[in-house]
Protein backbone atom coordinates (compact mmCIF):
# COMPACT_ATOMS: atom_id res chain seq x y z
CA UNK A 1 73.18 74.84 62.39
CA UNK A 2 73.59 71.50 63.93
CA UNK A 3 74.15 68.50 61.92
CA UNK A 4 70.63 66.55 60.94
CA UNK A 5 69.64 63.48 62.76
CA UNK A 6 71.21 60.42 61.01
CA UNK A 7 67.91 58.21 61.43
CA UNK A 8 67.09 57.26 57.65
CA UNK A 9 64.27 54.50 58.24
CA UNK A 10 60.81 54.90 59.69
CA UNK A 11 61.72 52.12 62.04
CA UNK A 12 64.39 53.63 63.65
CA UNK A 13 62.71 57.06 63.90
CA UNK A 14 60.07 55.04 66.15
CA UNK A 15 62.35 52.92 67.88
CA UNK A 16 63.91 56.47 68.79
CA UNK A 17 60.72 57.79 70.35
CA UNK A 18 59.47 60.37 67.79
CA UNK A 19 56.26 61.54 68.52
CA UNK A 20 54.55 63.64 66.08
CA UNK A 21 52.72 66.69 67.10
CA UNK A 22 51.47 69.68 65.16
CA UNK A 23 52.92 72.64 64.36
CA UNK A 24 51.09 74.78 67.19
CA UNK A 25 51.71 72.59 69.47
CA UNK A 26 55.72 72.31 68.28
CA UNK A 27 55.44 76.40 68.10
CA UNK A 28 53.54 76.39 71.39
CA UNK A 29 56.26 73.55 73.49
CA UNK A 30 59.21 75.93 72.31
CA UNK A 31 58.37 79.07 73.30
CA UNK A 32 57.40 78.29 76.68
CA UNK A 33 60.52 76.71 77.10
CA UNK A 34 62.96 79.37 76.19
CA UNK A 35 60.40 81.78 78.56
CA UNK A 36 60.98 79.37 81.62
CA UNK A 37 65.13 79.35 80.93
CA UNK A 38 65.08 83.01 80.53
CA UNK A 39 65.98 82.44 76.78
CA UNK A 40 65.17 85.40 74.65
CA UNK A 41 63.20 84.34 71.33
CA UNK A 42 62.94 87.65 69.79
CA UNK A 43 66.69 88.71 68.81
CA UNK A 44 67.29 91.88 67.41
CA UNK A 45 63.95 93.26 68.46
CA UNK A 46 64.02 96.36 70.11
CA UNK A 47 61.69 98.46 71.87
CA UNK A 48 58.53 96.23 71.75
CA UNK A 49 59.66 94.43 74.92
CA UNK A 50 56.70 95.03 76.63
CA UNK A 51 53.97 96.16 74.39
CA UNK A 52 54.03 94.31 70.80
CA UNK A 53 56.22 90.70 72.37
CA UNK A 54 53.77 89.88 74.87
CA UNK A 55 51.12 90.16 72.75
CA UNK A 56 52.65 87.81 70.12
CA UNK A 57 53.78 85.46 72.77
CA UNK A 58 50.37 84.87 74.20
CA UNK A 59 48.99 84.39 70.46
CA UNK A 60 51.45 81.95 69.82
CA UNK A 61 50.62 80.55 73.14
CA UNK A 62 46.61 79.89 72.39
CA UNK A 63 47.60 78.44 68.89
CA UNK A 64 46.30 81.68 66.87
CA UNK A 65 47.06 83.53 62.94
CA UNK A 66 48.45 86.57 63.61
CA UNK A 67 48.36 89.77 61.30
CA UNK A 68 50.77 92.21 62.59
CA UNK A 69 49.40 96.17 61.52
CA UNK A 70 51.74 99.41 61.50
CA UNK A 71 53.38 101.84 59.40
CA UNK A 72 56.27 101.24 57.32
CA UNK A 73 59.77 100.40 58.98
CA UNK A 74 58.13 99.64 62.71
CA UNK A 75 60.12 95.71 61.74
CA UNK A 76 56.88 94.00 60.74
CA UNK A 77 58.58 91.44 58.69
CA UNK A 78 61.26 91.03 60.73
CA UNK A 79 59.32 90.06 63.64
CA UNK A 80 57.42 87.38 61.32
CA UNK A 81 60.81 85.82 60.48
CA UNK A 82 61.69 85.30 64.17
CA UNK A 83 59.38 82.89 64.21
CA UNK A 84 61.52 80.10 62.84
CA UNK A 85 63.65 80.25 65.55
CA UNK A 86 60.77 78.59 67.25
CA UNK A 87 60.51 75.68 65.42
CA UNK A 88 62.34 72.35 65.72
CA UNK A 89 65.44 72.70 64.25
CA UNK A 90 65.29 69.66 62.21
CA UNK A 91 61.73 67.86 61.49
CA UNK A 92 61.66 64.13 59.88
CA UNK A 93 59.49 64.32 55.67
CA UNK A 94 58.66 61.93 53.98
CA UNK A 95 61.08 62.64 50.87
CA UNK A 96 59.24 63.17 47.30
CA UNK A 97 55.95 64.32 49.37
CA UNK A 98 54.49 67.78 47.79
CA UNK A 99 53.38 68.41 50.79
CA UNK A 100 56.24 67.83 53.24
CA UNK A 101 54.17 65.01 55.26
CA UNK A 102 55.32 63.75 58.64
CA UNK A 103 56.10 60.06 58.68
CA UNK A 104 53.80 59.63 61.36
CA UNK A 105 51.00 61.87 60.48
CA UNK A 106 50.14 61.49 56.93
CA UNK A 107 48.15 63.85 54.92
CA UNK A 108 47.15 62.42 51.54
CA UNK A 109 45.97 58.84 50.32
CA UNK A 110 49.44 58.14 48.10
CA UNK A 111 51.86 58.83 51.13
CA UNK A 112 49.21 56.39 53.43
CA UNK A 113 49.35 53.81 50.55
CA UNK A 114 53.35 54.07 50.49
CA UNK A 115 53.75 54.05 54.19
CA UNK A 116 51.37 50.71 54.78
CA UNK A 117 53.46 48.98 51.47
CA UNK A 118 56.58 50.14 52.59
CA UNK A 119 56.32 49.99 56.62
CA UNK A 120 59.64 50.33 58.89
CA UNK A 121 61.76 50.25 55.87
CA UNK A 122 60.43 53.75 54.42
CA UNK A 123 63.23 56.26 53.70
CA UNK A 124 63.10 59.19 56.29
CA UNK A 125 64.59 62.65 55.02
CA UNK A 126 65.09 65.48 57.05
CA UNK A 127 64.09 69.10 56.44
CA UNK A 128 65.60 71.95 58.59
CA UNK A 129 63.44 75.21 60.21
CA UNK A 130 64.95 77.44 57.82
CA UNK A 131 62.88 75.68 54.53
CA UNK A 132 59.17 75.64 56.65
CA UNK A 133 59.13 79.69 56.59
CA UNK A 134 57.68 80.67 53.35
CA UNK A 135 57.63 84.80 53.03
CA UNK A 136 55.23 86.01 49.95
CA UNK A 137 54.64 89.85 48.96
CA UNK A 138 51.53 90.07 48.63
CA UNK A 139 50.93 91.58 44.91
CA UNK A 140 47.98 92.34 42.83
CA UNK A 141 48.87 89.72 40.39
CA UNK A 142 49.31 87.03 42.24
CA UNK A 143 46.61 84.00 41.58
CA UNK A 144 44.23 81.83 42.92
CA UNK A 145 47.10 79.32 41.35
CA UNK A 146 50.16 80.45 42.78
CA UNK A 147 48.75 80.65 46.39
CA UNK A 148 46.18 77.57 46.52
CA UNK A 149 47.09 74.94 43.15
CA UNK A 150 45.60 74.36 39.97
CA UNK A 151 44.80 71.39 37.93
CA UNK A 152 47.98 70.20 35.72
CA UNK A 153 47.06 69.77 32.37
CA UNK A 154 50.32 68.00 31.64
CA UNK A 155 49.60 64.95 34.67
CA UNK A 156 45.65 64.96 33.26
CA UNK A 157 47.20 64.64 29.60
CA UNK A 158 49.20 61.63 31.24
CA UNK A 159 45.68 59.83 31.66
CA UNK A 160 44.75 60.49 35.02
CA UNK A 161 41.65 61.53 35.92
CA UNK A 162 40.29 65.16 36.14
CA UNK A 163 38.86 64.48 39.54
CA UNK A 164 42.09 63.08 40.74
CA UNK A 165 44.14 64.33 43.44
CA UNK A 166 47.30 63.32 41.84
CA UNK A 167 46.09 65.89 38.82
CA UNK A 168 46.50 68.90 41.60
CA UNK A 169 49.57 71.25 41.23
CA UNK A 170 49.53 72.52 44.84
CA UNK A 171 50.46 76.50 45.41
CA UNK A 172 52.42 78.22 47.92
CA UNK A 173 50.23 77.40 50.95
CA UNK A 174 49.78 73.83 50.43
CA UNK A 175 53.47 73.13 50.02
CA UNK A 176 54.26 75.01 53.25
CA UNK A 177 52.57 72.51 55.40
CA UNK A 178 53.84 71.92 58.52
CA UNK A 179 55.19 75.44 58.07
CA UNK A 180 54.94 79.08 58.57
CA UNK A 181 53.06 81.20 56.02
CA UNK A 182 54.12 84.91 56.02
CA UNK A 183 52.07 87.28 53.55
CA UNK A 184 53.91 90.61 53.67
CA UNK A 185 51.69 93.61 52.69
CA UNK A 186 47.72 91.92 52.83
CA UNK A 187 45.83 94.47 51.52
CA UNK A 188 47.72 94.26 48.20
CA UNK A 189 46.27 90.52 47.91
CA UNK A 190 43.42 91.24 45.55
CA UNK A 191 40.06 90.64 47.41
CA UNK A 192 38.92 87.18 45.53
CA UNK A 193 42.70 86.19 46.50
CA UNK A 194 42.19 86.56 49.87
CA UNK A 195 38.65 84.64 49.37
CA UNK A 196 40.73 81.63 48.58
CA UNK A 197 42.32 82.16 52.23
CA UNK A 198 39.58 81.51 54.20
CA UNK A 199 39.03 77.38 54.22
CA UNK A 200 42.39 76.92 54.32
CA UNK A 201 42.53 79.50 57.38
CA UNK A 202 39.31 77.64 59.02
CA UNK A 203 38.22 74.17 57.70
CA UNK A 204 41.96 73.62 56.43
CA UNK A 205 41.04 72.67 53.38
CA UNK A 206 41.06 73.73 49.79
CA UNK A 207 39.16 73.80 47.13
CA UNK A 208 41.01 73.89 43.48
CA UNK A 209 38.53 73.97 39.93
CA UNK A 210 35.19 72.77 42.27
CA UNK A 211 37.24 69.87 43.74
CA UNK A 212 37.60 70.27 47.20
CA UNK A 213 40.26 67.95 48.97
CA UNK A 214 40.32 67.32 52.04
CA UNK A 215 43.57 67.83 53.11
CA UNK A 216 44.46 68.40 56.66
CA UNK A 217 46.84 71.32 56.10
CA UNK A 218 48.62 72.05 59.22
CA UNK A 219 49.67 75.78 58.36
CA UNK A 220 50.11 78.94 60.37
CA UNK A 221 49.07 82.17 58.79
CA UNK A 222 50.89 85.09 59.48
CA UNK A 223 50.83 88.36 57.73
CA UNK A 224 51.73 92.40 57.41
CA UNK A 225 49.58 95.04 56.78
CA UNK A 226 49.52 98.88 56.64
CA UNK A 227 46.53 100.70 59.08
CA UNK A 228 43.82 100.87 56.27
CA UNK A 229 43.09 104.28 57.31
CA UNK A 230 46.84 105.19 55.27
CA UNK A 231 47.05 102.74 52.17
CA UNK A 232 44.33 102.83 49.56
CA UNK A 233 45.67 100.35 47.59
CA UNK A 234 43.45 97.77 49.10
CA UNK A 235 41.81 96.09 52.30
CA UNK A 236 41.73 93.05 54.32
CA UNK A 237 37.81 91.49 53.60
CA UNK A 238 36.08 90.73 56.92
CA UNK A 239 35.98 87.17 56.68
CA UNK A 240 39.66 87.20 56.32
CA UNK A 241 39.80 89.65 59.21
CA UNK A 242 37.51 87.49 61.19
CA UNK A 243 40.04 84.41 60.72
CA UNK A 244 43.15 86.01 62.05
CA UNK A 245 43.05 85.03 65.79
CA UNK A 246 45.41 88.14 66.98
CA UNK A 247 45.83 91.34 65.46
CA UNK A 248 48.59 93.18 66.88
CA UNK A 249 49.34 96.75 66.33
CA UNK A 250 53.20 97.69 66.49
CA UNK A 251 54.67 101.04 66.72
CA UNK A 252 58.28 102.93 66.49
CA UNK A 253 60.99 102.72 69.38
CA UNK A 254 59.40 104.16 72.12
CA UNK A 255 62.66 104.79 73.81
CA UNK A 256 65.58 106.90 72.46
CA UNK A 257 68.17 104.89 73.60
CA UNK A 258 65.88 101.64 71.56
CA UNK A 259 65.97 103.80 68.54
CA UNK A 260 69.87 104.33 68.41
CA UNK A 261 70.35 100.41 68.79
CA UNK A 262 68.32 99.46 66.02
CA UNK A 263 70.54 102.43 63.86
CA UNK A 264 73.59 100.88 65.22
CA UNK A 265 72.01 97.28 64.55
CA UNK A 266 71.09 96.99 60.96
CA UNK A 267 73.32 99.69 59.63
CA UNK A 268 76.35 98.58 57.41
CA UNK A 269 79.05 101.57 58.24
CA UNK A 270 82.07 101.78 55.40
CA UNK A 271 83.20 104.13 58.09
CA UNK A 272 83.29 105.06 62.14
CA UNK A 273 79.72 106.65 62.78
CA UNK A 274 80.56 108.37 66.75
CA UNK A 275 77.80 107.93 69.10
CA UNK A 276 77.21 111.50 69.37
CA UNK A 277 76.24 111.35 65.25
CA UNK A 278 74.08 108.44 65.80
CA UNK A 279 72.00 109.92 69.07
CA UNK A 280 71.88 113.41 66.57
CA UNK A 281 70.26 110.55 63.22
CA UNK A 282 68.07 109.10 66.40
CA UNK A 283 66.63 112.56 67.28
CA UNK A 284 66.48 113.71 64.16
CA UNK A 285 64.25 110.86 63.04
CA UNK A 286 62.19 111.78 66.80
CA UNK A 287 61.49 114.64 65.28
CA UNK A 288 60.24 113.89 62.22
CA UNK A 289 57.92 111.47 63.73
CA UNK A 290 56.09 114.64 65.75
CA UNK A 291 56.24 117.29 62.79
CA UNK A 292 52.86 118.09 61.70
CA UNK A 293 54.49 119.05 58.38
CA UNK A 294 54.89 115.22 58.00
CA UNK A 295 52.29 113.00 56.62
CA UNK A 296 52.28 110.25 60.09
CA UNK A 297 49.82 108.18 58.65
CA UNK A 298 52.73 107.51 56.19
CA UNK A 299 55.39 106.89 58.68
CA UNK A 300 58.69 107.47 59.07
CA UNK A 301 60.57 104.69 59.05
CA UNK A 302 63.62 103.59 61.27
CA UNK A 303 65.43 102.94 57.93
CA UNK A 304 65.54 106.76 57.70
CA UNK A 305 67.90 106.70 60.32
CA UNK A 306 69.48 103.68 59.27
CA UNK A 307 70.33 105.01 55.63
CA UNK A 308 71.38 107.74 57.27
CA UNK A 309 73.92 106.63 59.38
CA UNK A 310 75.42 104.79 56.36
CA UNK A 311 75.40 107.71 54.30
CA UNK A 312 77.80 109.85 56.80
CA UNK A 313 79.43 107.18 57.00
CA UNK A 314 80.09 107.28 53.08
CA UNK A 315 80.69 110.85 53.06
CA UNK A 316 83.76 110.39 55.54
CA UNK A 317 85.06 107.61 53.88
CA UNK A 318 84.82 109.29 50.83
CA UNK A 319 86.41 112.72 51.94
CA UNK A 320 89.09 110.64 53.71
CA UNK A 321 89.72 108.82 49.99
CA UNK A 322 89.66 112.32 47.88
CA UNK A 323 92.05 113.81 50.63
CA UNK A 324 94.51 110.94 49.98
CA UNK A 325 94.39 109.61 54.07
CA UNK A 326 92.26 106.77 53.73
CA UNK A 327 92.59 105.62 57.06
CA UNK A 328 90.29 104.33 59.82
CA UNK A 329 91.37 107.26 61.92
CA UNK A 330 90.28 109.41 59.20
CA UNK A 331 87.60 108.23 58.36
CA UNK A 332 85.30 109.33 60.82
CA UNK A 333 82.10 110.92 59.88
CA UNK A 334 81.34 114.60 61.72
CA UNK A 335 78.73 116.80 61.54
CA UNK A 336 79.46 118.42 58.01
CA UNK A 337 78.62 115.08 56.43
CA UNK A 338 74.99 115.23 58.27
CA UNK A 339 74.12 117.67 55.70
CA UNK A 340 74.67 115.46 52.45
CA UNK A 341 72.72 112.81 54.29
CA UNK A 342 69.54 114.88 54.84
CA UNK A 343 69.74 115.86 51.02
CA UNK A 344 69.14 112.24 49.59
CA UNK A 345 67.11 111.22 52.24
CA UNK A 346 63.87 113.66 51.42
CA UNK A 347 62.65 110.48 49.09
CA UNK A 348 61.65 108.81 52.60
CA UNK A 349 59.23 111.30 53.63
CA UNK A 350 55.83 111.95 52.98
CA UNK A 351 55.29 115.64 53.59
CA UNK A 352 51.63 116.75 54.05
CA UNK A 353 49.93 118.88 51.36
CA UNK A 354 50.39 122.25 52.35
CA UNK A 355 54.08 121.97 52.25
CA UNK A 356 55.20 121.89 48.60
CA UNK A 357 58.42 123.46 48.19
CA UNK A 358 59.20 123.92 51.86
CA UNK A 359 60.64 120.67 52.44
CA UNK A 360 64.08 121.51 53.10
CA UNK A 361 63.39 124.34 55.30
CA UNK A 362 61.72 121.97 57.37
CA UNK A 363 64.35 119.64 57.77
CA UNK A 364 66.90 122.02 58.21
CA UNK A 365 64.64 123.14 60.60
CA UNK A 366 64.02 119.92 62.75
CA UNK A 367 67.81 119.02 62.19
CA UNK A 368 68.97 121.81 64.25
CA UNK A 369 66.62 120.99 67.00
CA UNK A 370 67.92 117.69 67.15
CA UNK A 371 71.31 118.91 67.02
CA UNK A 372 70.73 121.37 69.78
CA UNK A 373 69.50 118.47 72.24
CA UNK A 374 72.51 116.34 71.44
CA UNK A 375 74.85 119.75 71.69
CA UNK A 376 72.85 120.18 75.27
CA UNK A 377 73.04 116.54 76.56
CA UNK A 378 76.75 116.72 75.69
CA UNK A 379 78.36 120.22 77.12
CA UNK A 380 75.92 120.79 79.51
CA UNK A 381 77.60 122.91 82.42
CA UNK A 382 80.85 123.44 80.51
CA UNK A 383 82.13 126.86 80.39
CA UNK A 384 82.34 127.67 76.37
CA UNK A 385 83.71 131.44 77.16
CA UNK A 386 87.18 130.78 76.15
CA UNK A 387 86.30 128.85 72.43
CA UNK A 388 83.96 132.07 71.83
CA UNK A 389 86.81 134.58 73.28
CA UNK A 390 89.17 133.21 70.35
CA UNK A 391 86.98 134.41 67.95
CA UNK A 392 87.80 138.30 67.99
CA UNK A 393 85.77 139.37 65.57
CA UNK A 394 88.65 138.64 63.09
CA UNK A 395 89.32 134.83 63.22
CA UNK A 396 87.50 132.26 61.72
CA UNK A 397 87.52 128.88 61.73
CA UNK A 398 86.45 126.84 57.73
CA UNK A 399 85.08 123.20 58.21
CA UNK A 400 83.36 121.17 55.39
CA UNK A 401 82.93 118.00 53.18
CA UNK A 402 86.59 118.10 51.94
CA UNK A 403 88.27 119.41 54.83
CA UNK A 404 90.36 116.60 56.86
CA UNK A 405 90.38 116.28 60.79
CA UNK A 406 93.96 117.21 60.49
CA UNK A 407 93.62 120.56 59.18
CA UNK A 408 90.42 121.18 61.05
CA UNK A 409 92.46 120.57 64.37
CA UNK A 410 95.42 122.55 62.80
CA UNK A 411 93.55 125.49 62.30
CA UNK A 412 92.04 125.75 65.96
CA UNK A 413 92.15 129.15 67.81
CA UNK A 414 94.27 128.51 71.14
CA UNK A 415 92.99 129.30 74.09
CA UNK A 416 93.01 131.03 77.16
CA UNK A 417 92.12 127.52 78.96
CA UNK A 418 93.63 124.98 76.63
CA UNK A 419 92.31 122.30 78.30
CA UNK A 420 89.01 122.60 76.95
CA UNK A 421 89.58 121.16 73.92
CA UNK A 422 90.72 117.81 75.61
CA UNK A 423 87.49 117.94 77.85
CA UNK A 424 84.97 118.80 74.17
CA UNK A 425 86.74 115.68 73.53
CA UNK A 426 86.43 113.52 76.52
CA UNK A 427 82.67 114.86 76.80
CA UNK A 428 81.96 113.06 73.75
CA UNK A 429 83.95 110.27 73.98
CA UNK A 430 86.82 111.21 71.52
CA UNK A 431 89.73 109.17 70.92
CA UNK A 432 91.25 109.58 67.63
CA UNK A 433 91.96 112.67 65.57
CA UNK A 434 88.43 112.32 63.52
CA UNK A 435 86.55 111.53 66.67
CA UNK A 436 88.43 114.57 68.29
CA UNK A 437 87.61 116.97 65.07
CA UNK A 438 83.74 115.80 65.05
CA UNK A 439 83.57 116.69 69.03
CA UNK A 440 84.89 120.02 68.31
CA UNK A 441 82.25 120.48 65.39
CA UNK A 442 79.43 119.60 67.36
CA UNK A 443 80.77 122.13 70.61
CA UNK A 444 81.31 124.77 67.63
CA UNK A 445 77.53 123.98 66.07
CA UNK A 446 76.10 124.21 69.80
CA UNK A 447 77.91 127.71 69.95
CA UNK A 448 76.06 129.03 66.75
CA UNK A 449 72.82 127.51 67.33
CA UNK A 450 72.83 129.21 70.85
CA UNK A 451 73.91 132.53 69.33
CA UNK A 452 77.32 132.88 70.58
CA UNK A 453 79.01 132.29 66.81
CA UNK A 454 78.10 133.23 63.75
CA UNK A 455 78.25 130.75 60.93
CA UNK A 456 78.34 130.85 57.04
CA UNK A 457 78.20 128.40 54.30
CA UNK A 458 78.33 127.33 51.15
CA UNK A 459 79.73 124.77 48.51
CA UNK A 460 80.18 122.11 51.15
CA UNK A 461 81.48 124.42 53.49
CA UNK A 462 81.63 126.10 56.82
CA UNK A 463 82.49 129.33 57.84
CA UNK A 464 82.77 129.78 61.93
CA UNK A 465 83.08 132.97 63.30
């Protein structure tokens, strides 16, 4: 954040050339300039490059609301909050205004009155981008009140008049003038709620206890939904449809590769999650996505992956902790800690009706199919013969939640070509002991899955052989 402007009169904010313009038009200016000097706007967004951003750039462009629709976890709301990077980062008020009013572009009869008695010598105050975004979940409760205004009984007991503007305690949308309005979740705005919505969205006005005021809100109106075909909680109305100017659908990471940088994005990792764990979490989620056991009106969101890349991640550094060797080389999370993950992450799935009880069949199910792609993309074309000829029928190999990478490697068969240990590990990018250990796991699940090993377990462990 850069330091505000030290102009403090409305004198000198003319004498320095402010022009005032409105908040489409600021919104508008901004965006087109970061397009033309190959700025991006849209940080952290991934995968929508060229399907959801374009669209949202040319409605921003034409001056429109926006309701963004999609399933849960597609970053609806993160998107919305983008936004304020497109404002100006500081933006002269006058101070004390409900209403945030521009110096230059008044919006009620007091702040005119002030502004002609005071002239050049009226204080300036400066509000940053970060305090015009206003986010509200939209809940059944909320009121006519809380999003519009309501008469104050305390400023009419004072002895103003009931008719007076100066009675009005304005709500949400009011005081975000000059600002960005973000209703997360529409449909759960009960339907005369969402009434209230439509002058302010149109005529800009709004109307509080039969008093309209004519107010020249300069608002935009931005909001989240669910498709209504999945939520029956409730529904945009029409007319409120009718007044969004763009309604954008968004979707999932179309992309693997846009999938595992949105894991490796928003997850917070107490411990090392290897690439080759967060490609398996990517797939895994894939293939969730195109189960028809899964409910897919419901969704299945990319925090899924993201909760479970942190929850490996716990696993290891909690195995690492038990085991005494809490150390970042340790710490690593491998493929025995996938397991515990997929456990406490059933809660984010919506399976459909037929189902019941078969839930974590199924995801044991479409966990080894991701695991066999990963296993594939890996090893492909390296000659496993050798790892399989140390296992004589005899010999096994016991992996699990509590066992440490140094016993894991300590226990490995040798073999006939010892240096295919080091390639497992170069294959997958393995550096450390853990990272080492967790390459070997995978080459050893690949091994079973294919047929070539058998594998038993049990109490949080693993039984090759």
């Amino acid at each position: 954040m850069s330091t505000k402007p030290d102009i403090s009169t409305l004198g000198e904010l003319r004498a320095a050339g402010y022009t005032s313009r409105t908040l489409r038009e600021e919104l508008r200016h901004n965006l087109l300039q970061a397009l033309g000097r190959g700025r991006d706007p849209w940080p952290g967004m991934h995968g929508l490059e060229t399907t959801v951003i374009p669209q949202l750039e040319r409605a921003i462009i034409a001056g429109h609301d926006i309701v963004l629709l999609g399933e849960r976890g597609q970053g609806k709301t993160r998107l919305l909050r983008t936004l304020v990077g497109l404002l100006d980062e500081w933006s002269p008020v006058v101070p004390g205004t409900e209403l945030a009013e521009d110096p230059l572009a008044p919006v009620t009869d007091s702040t005119r009155e002030r502004i002609a008695r005071e002239g050049d010598d009226l204080p300036i105050g400066w509000r940053h981008r970060d305090e015009r975004y206003v986010e509200k979940l939209s809940t059944p409760d909320t009121s006519v009140a809380d999003m519009i205004g309501d008469v104050d009984p305390m400023r009419v007991a004072e002895g103003r008049r009931l008719g007076d503007p100066e009675t009005i305690h304005y709500g949400l949308v009011p005081r975000a003038n000059r600002g960005i309005v973000a209703l997360n979740e529409l449909p759960d705005l009960a339907e005369r709620i969402q009434v209230a919505l439509l002058n302010v969205m149109e005529e800009r006005d709004v109307q509080i206890r039969g008093y309209v005021l004519r107010l020249p809100l300069d608002v935009l109106v931005v909001a989240s939904a669910n498709p209504e075909d999945y939520t029956n909680r409730g529904r945009i109305i029409t007319p409120l449809k009718d007044r969004f100017g763009a309604e954008i659908r968004t979707h999932y990471p179309l992309d693997l590769a846009d999938e595992i940088e949105v894991v490796c994005q928003e997850a917070d990792l107490t411990a090392e999650v290897p690439e080759p764990l967060m490609e398996l979490l990517a797939r895994f989620t894939r293939e969730l996505r195109s189960s028809d056991s899964v409910n897919q009106a419901s969704g299945v969101s990319a925090r899924f992956a993201i909760a479970g890349a942190e929850t490996v991640a716990a696993a290891a550094r909690r195995r690492a902790a038990v085991r005494g060797v809490d150390d970042d080389d340790e710490a690593v999370a491998r493929l025995v800690d996938v397991d515990a993950a997929v456990d406490v992450l059933r809660g984010k799935l919506e399976f459909e009706p037929g189902e019941e009880g078969r839930e974590p069949e199924i995801l044991r199910y479409l966990l080894r199919s991701a695991t066999v792609d990963v296993v594939r993309g890996l090893f492909r074309g390296l000659d496993m013969a050798p790892l399989v000829d140390a296992f004589d029928g005899e010999l096994t190999l016991t992996t699990g939640a509590n066992v440490t990478a140094a016993e894991f490697l300590d226990e490995l068969p040798e073999l006939s070509a010892p240096g295919l240990y080091d390639e497992i590990a170069e294959r997958a990018g393995a550096r450390t002991a853990g990272q080492r250990a967790g390459a070997i796991e995978l080459a050893l699940e690949g091994l079973y899955l294919s047929r070539r090993l058998s594998k038993e377990t049990g109490d949080g462990a693993a039984v090759y052989g």
